[in-house]
Protein backbone atom coordinates (compact mmCIF):
# COMPACT_ATOMS: atom_id res chain seq x y z
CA UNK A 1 50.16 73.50 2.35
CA UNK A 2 47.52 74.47 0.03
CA UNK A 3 44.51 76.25 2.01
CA UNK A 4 41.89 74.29 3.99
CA UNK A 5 38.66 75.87 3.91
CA UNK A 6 35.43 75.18 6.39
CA UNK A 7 32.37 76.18 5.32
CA UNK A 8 30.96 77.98 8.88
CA UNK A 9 27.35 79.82 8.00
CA UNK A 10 24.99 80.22 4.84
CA UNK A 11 22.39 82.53 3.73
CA UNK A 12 20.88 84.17 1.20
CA UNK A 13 21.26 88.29 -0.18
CA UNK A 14 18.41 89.02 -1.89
CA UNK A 15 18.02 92.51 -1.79
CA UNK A 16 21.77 94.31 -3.22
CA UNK A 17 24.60 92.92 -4.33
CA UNK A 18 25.74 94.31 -1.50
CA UNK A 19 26.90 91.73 1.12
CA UNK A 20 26.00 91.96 4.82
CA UNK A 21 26.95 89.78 7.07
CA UNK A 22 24.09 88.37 9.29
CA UNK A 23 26.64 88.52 12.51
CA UNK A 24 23.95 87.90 14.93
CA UNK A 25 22.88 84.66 13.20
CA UNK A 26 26.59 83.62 12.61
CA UNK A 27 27.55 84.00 16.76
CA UNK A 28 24.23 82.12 17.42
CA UNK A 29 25.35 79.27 15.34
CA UNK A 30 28.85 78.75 15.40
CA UNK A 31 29.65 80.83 19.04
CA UNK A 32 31.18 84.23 19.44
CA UNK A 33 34.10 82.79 20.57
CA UNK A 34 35.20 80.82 17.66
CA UNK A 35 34.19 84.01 15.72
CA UNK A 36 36.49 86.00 17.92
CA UNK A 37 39.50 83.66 17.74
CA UNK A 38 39.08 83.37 13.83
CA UNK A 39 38.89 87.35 13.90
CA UNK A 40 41.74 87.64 15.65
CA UNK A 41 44.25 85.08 13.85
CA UNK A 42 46.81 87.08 11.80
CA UNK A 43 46.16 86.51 7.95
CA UNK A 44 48.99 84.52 7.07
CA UNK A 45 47.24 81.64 9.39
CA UNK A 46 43.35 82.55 8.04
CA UNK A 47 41.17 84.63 7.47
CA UNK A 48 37.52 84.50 7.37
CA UNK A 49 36.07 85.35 3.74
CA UNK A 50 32.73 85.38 1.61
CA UNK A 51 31.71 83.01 -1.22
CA UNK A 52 28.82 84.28 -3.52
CA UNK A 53 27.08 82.15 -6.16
CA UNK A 54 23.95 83.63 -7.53
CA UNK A 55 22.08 84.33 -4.24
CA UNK A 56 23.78 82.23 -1.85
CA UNK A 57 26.49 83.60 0.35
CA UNK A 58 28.93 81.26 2.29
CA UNK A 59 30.55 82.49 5.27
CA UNK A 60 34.44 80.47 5.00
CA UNK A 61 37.72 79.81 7.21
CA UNK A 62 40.68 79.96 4.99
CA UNK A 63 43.67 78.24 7.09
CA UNK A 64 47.07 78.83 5.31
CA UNK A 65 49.25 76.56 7.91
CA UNK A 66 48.80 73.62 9.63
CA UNK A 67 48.87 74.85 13.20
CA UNK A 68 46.66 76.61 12.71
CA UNK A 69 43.98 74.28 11.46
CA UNK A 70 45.09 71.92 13.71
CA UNK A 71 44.50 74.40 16.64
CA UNK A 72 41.12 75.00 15.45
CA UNK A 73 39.92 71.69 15.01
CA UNK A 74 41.51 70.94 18.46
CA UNK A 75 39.67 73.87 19.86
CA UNK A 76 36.15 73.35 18.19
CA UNK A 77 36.09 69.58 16.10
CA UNK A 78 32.85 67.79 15.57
């Protein structure tokens, strides 16, 4: 399977190129406990990762298999 990704929170880094995570703002939006389960997934199922494109960061969910995609979408489709 080639990876599925789902874009899950976006924001912008002004200040550094260093990245920080607004965690707060991500829980508030998408629910600690789908960022819990992601977190705890081991990586050969997904991992959550960063996109950066000038400014804008992209908070992703890499799935490598199908279970477990289809476990997420089963636990948290819209």
């Amino acid at each position: 399977m080639k990876n599925k990704r789902i874009n899950l929170y976006n924001w912008e880094n002004r200040v550094t190129d260093l990245i920080d995570i607004p965690w707060p703002k991500v829980h508030a939006e998408i629910g600690t406990d789908q960022v819990n389960w992601l977190l705890k997934q081991p990586p050969e199922r997904c991992q959550l990762v960063v996109d950066k494109l000038n400014e804008r960061l992209t908070l992703v969910a890499e799935f490598y298999r199908d279970d477990a995609l289809t476990d997420y979408y089963l636990r948290w489709a819209k």
